[in-house]
N, C-alpha and C. Protein backbone atom coordinates (compact mmCIF):
# COMPACT_ATOMS: atom_id res chain seq x y z
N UNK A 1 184.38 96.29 61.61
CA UNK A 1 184.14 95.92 62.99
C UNK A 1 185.44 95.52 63.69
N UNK A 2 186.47 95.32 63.17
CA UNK A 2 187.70 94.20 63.47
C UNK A 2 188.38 95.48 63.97
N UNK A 3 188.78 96.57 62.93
CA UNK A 3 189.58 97.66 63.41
C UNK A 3 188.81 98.58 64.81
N UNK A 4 187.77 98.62 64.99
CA UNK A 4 187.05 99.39 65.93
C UNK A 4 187.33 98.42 67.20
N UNK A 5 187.04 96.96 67.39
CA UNK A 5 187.85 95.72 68.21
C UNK A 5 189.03 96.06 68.84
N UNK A 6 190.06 96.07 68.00
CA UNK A 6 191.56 96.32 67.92
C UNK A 6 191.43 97.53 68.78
N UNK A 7 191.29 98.74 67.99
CA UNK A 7 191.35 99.23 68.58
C UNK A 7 191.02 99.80 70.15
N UNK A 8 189.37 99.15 71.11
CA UNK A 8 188.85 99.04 71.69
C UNK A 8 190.02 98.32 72.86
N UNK A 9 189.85 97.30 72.08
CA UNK A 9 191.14 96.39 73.18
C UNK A 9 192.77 97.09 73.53
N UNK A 10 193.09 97.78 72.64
CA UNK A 10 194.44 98.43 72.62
C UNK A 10 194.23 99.76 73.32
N UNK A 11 193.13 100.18 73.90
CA UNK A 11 192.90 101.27 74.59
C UNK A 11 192.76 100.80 76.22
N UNK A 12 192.02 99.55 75.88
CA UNK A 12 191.59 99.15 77.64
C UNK A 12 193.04 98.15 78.03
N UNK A 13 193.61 97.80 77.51
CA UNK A 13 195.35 97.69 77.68
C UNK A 13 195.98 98.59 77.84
N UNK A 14 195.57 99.80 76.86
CA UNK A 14 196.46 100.92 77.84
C UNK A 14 196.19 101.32 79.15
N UNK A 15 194.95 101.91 79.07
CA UNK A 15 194.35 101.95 80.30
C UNK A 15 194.45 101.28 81.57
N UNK A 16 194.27 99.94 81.19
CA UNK A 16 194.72 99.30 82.67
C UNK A 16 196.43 99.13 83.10
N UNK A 17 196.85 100.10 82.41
CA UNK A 17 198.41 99.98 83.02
C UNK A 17 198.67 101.39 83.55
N UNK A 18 197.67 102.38 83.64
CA UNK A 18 198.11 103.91 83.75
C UNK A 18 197.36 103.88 85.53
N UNK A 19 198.49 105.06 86.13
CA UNK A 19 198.05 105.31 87.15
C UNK A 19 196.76 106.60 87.38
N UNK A 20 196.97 107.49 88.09
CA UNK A 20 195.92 108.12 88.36
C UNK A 20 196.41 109.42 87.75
N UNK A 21 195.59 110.22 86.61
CA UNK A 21 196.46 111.65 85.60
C UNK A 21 196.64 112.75 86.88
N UNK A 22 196.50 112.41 88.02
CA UNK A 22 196.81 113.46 88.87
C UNK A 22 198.28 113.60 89.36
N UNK A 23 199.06 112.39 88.58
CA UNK A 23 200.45 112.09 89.60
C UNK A 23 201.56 113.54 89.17
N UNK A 24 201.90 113.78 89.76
CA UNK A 24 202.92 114.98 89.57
C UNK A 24 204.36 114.48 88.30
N UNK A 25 204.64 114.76 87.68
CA UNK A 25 205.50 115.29 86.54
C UNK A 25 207.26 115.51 86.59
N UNK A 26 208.29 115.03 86.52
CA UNK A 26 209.25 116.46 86.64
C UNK A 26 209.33 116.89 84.83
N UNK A 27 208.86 116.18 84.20
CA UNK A 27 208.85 116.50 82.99
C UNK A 27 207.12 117.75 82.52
N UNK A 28 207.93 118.81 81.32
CA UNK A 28 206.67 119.54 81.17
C UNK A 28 205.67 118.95 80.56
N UNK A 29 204.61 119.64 81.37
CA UNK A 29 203.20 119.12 80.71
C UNK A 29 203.34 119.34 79.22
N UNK A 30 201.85 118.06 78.62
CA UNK A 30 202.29 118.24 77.53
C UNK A 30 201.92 119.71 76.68
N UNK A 31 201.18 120.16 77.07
CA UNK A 31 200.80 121.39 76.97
C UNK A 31 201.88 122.84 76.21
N UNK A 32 202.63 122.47 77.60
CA UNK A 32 203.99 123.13 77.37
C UNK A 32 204.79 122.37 76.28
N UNK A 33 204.77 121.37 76.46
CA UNK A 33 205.54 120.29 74.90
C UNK A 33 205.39 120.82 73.80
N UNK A 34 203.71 120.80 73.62
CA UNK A 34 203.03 120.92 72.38
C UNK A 34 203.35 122.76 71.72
N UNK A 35 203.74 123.90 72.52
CA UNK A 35 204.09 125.11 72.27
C UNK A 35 205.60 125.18 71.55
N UNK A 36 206.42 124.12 71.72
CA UNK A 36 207.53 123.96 70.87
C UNK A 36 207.36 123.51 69.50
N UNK A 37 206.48 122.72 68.87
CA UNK A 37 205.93 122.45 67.65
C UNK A 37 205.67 123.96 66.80
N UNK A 38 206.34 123.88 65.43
CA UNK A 38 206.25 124.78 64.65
C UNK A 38 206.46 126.09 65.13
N UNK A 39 207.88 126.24 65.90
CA UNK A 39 208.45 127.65 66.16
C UNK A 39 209.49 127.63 65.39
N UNK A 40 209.76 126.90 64.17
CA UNK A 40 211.22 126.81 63.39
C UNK A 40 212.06 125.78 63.74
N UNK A 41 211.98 125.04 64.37
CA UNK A 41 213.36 124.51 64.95
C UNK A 41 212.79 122.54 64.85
N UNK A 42 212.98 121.80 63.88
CA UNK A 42 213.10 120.65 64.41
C UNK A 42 212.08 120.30 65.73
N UNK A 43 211.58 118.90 65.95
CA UNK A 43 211.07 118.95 67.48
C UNK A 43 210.60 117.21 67.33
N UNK A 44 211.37 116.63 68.02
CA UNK A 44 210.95 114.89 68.48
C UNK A 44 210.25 115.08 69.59
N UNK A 45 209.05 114.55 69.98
CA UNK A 45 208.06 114.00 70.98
C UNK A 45 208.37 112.55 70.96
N UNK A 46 209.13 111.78 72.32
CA UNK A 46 209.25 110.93 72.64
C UNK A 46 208.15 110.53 73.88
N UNK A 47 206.95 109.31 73.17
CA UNK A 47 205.71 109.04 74.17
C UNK A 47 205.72 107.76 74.46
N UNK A 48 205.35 108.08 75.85
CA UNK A 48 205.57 106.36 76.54
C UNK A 48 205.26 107.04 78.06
N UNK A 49 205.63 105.73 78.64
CA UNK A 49 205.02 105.90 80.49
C UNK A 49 205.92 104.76 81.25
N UNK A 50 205.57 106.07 82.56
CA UNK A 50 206.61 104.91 83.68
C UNK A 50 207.13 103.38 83.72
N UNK A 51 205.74 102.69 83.12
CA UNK A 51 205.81 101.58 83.45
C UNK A 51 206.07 100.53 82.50
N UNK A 52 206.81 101.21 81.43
CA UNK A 52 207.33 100.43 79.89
C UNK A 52 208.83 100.29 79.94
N UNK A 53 209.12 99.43 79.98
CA UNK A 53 210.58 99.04 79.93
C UNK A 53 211.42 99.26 79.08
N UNK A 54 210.47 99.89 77.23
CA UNK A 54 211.55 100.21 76.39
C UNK A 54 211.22 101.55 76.88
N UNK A 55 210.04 102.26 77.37
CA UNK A 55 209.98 103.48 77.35
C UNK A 55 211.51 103.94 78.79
N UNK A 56 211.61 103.45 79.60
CA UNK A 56 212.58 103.76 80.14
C UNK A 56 214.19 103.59 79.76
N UNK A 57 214.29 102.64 78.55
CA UNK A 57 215.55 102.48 78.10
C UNK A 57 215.73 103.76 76.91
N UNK A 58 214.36 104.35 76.32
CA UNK A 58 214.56 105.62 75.41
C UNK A 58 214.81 106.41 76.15
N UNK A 59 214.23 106.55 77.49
CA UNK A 59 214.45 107.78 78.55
C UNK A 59 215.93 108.35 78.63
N UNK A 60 216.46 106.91 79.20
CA UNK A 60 217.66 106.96 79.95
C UNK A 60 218.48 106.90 78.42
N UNK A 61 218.53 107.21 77.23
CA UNK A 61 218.95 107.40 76.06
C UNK A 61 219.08 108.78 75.77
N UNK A 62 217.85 108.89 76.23
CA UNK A 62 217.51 110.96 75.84
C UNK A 62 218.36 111.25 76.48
N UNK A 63 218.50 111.13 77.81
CA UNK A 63 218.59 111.95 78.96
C UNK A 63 220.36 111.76 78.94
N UNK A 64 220.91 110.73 78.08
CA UNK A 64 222.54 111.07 77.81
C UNK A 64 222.33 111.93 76.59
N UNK A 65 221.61 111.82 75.74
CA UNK A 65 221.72 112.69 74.33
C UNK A 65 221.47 114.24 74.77
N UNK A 66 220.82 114.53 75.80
CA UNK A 66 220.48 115.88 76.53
C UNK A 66 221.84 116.63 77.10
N UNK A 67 222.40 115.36 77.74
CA UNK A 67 223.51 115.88 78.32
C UNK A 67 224.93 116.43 77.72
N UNK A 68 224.34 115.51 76.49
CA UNK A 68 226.04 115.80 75.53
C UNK A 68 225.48 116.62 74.75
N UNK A 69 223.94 117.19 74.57
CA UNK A 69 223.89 118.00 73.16
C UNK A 69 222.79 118.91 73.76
N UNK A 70 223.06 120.00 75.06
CA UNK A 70 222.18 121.09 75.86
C UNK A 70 221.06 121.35 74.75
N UNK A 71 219.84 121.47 74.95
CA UNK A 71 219.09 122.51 73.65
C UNK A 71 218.37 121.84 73.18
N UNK A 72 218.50 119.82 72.67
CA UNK A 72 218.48 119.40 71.83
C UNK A 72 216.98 119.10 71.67
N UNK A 73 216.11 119.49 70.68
CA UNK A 73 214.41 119.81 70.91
C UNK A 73 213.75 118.37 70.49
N UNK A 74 214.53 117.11 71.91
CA UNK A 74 213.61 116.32 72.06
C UNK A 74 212.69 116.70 73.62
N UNK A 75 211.36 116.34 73.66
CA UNK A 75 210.29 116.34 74.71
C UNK A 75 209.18 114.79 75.13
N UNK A 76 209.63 114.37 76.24
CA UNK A 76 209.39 113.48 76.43
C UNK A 76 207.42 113.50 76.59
N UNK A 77 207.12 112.68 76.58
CA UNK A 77 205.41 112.61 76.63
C UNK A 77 204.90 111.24 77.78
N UNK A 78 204.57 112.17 78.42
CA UNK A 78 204.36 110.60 79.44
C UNK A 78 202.54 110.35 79.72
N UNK A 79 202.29 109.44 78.58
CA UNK A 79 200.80 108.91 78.77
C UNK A 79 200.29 108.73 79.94
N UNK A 80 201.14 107.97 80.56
CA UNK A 80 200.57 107.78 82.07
C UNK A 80 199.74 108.94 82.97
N UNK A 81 200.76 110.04 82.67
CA UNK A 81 200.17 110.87 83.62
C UNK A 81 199.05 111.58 83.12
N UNK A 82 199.22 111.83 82.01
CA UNK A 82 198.86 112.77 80.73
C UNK A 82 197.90 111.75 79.27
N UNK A 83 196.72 111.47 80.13
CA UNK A 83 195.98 110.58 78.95
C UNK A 83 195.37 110.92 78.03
N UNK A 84 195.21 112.31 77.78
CA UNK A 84 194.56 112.57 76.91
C UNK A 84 195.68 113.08 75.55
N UNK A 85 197.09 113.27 76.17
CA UNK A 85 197.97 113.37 75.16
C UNK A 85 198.25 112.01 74.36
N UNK A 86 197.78 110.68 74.60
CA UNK A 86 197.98 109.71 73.61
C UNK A 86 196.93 109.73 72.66
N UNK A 87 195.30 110.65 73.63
CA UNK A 87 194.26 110.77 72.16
C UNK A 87 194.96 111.83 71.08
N UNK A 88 194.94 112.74 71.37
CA UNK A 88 195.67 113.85 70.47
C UNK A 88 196.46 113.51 69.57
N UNK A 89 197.48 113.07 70.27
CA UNK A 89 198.97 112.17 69.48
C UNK A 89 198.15 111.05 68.49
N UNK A 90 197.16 110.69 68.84
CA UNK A 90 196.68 109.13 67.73
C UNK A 90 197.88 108.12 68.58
N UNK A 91 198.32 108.10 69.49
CA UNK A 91 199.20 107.00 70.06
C UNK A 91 198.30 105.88 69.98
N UNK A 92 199.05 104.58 69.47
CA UNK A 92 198.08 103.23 70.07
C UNK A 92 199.28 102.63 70.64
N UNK A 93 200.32 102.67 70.43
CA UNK A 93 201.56 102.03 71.12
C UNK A 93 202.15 102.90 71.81
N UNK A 94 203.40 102.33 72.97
CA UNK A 94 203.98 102.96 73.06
C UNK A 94 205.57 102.05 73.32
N UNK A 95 207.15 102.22 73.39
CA UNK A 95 206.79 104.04 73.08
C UNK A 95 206.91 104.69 71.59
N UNK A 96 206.89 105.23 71.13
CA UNK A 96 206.16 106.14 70.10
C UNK A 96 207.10 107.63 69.70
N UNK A 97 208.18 107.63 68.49
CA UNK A 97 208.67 108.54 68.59
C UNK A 97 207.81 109.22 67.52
N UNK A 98 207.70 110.88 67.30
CA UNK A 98 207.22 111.49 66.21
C UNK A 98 207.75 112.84 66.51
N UNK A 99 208.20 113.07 64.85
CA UNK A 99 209.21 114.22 64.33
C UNK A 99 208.69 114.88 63.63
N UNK A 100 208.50 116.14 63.88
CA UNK A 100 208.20 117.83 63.33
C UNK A 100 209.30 118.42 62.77
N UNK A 101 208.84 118.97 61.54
CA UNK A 101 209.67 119.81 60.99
C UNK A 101 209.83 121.16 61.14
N UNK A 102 210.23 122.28 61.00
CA UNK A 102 210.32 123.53 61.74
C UNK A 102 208.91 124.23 61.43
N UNK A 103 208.15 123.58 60.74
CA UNK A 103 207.04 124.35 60.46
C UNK A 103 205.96 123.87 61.16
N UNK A 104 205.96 122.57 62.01
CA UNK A 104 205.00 121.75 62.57
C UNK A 104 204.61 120.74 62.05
N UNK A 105 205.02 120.41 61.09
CA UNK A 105 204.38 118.96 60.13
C UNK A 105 204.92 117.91 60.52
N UNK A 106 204.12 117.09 61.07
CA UNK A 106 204.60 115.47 61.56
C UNK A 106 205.10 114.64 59.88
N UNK A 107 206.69 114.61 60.12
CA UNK A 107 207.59 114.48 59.34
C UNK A 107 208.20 112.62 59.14
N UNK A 108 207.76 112.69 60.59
CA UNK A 108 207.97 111.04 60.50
C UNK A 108 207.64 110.54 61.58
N UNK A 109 206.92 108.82 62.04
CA UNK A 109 206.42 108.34 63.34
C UNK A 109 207.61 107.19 63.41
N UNK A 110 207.80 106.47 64.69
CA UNK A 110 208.55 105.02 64.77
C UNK A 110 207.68 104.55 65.97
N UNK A 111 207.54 103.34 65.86
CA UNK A 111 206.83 102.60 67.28
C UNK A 111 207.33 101.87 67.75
N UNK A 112 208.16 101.98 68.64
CA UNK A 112 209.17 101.00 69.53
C UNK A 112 210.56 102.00 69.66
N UNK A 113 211.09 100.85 70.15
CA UNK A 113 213.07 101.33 70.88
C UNK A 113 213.25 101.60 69.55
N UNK A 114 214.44 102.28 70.43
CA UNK A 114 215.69 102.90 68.91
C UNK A 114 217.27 101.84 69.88
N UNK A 115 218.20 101.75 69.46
CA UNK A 115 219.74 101.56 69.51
C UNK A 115 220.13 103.02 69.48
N UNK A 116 221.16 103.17 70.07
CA UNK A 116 221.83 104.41 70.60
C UNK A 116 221.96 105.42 68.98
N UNK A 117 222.74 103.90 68.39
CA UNK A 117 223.25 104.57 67.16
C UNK A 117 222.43 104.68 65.81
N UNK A 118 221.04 103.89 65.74
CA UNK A 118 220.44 104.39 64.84
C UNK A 118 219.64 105.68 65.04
N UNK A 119 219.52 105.71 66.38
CA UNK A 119 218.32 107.07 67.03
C UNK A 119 219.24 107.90 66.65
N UNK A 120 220.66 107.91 66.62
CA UNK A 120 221.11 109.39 66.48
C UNK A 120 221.16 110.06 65.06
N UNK A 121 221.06 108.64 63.74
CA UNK A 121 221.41 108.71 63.16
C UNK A 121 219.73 109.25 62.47
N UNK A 122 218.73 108.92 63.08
CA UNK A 122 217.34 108.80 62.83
C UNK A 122 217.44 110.81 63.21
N UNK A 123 217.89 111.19 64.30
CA UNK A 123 217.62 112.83 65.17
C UNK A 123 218.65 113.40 63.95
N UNK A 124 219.55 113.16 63.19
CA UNK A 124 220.30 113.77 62.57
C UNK A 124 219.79 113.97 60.99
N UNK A 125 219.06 113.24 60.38
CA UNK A 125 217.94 112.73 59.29
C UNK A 125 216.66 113.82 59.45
N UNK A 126 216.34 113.87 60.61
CA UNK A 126 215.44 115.16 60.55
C UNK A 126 215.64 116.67 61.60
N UNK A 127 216.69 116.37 61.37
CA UNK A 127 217.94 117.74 61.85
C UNK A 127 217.16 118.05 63.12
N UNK A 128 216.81 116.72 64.14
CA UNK A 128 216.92 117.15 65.42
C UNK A 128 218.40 117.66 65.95
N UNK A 129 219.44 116.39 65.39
CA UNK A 129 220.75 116.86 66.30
C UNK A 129 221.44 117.08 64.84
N UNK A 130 222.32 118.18 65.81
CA UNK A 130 223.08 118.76 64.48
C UNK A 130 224.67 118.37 65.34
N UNK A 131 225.36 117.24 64.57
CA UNK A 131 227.04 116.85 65.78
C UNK A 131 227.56 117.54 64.12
């Protein structure tokens, strides 16, 4: 009964922090996300939403790791807009990294921030980034 609780409550907490799934995106749906999984290549799904403060400090993390490394097959996941990608995902936190191996197999999860320098060292461990 306790875990069905938990869980119950950790949904209507999410919930009451998400806006309306109609809000427009500049990031791809997850849809399009989910078509990069098991084409060969490595693939981090980084999940979280507008309104998380570590989720915006991973953002603004990616989004230098993007810049110095073109290609690099992380895809951001934004619950907020997109609620039915935290059922799918099994998300109960966020934010929420999880790593595919080139074949599609969820290879490894983390729940919370990374530091600049362990995330890279974490994307290099499952040959997201190759420096």
């Amino acid at each position: 009964m306790k875990p069905l609780f938990y869980t119950l409550c950790t949904t209507l907490l999410f919930l009451s922090g998400c806006e309306s799934a109609q809000t427009k995106s500049s990031h791809p749906a997850f849809a399009q996300t989910k078509a990069h999984i098991g084409q060969g290549t490595p693939v981090m799904l980084e999940v979280g939403a507008d309104y998380c403060t570590a989720c915006q400090k991973m953002a603004a993390m990616i989004d230098r790791l993007k810049t110095d490394n073109p290609g690099v097959s992380v895809y951001p996941v934004n619950v907020n807009k997109e609620r039915e990608a935290a059922m799918e995902l099994d998300v109960r936190m966020i934010p929420t990294q999880i790593f595919y191996d080139g074949a599609g197999r969820e290879v490894y999860r983390h729940i919370g921030g990374y530091g600049e320098a362990e995330f890279r060292v974490v994307l290099k461990t499952y040959g997201i980034l190759k420096e």
